[in-house]
N, C-alpha and C. Protein backbone atom coordinates (compact mmCIF):
# COMPACT_ATOMS: atom_id res chain seq x y z
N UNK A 1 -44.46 -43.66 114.12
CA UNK A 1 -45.36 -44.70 113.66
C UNK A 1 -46.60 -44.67 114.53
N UNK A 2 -47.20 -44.52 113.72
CA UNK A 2 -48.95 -45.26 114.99
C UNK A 2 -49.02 -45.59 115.61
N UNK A 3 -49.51 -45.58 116.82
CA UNK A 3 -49.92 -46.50 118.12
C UNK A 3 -50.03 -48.15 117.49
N UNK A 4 -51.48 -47.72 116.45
CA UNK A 4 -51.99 -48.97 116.15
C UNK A 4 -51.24 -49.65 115.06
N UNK A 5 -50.73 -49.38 114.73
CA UNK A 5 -49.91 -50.20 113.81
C UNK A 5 -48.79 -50.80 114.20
N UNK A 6 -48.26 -49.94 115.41
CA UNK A 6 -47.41 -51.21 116.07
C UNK A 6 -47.66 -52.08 117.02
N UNK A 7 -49.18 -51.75 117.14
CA UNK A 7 -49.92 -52.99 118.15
C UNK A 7 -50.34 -54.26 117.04
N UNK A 8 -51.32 -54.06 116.02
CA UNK A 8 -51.19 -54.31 114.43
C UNK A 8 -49.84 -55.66 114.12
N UNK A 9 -48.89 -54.78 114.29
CA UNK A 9 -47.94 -55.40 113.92
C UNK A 9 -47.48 -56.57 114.84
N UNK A 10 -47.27 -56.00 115.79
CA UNK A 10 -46.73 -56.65 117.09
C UNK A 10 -47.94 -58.32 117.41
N UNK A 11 -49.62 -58.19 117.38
CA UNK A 11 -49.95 -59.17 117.21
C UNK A 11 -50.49 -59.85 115.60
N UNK A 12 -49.78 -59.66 114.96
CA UNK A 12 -49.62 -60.26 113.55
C UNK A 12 -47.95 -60.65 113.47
N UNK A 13 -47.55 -60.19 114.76
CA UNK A 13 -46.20 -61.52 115.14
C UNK A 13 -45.20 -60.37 113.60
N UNK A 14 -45.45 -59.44 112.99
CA UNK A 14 -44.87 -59.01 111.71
C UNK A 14 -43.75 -58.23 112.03
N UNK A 15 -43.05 -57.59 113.36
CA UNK A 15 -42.18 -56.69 113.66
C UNK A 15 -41.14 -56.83 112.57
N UNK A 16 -40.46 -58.04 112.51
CA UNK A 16 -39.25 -58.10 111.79
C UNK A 16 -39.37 -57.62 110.27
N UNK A 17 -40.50 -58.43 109.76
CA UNK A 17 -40.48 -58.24 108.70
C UNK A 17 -41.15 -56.55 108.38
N UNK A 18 -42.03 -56.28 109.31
CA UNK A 18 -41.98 -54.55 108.75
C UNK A 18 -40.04 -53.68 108.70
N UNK A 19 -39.78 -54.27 110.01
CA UNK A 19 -38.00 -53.87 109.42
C UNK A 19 -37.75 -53.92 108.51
N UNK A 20 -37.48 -54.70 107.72
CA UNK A 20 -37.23 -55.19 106.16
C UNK A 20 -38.03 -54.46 105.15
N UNK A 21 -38.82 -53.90 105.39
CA UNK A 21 -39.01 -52.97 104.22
C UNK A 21 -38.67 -51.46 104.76
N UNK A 22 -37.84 -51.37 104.57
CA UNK A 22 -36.83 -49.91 104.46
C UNK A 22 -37.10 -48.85 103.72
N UNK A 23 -37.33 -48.35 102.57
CA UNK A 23 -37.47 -47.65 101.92
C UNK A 23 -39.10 -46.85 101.37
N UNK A 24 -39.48 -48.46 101.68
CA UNK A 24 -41.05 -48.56 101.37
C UNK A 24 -42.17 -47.88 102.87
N UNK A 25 -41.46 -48.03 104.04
CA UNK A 25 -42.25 -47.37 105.22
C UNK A 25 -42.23 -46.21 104.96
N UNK A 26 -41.89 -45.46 105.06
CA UNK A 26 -41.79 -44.08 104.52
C UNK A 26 -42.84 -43.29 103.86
N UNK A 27 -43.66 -44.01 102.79
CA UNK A 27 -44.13 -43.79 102.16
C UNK A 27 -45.30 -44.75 102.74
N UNK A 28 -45.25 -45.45 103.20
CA UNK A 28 -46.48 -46.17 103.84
C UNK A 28 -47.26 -45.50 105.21
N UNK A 29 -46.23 -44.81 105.71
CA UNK A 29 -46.27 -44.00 107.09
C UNK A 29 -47.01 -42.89 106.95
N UNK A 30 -46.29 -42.23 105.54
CA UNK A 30 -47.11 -40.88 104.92
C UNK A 30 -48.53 -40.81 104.72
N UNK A 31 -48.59 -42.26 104.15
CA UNK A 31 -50.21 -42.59 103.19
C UNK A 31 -51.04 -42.35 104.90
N UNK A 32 -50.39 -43.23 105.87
CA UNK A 32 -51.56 -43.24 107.04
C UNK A 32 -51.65 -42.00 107.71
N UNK A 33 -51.08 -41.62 107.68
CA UNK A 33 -50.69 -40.13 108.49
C UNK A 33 -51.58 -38.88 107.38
N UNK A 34 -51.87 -39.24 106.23
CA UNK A 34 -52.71 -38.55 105.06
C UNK A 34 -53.93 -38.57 105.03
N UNK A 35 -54.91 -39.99 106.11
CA UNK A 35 -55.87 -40.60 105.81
C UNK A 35 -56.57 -39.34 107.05
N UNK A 36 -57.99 -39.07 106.41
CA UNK A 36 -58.55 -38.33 107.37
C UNK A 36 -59.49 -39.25 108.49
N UNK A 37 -60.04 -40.29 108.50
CA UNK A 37 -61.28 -40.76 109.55
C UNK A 37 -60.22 -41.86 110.17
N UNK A 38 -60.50 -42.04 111.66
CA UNK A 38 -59.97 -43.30 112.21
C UNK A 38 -60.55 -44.70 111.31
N UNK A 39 -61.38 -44.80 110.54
CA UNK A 39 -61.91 -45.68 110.55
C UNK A 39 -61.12 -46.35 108.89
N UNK A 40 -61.02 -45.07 108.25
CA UNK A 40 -60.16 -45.55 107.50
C UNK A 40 -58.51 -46.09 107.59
N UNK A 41 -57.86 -45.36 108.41
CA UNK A 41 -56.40 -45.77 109.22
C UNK A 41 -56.72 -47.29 109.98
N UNK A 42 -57.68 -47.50 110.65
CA UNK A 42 -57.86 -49.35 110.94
C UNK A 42 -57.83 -49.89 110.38
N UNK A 43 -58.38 -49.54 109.23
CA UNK A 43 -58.71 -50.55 108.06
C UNK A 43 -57.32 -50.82 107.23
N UNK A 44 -56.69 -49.87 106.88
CA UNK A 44 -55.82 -50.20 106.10
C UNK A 44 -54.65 -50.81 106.88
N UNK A 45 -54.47 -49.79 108.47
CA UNK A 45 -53.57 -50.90 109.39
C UNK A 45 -53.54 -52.27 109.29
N UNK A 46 -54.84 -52.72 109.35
CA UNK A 46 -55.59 -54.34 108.71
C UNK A 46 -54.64 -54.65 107.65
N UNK A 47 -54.83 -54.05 106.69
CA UNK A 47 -53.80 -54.37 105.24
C UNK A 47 -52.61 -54.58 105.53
N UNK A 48 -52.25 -53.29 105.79
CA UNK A 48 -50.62 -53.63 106.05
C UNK A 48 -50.17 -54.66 106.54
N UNK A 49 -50.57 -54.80 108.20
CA UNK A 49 -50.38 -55.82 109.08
C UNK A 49 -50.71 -57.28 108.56
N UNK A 50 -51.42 -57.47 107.56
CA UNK A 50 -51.50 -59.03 106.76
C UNK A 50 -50.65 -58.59 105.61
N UNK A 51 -50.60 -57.87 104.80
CA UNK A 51 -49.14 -58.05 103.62
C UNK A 51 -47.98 -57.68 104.16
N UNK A 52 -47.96 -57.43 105.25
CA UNK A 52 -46.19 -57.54 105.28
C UNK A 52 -46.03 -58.95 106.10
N UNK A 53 -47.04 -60.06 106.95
CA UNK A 53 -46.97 -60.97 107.22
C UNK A 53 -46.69 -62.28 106.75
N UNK A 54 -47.33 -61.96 105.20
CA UNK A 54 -47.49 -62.97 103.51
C UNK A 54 -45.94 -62.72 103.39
């Protein structure tokens, strides 16, 4: 997993609930790991880290 996405996560308080989606990281992990510019991987870290918080 990303540095930043488990910093991301960690202050969006979201750890547990990224647990809980099981099947779906996988494929969420891929997408960021696919993205070519840092600037796009922040941004969507952004995303993630507020919908898995909702």
């Amino acid at each position: 997993m990303p540095k930043e996405l488990t910093k991301a996560l960690k202050k969006q308080k979201s750890n547990l609930a990224w647990e809980k989606l099981a099947p779906s990281k996988k494929k969420i992990l891929r997408y960021l790991n696919s993205l070519k510019t840092k600037e796009s991987v922040d941004k969507n870290i952004l995303k993630i880290a507020n919908a898995v918080t909702k």
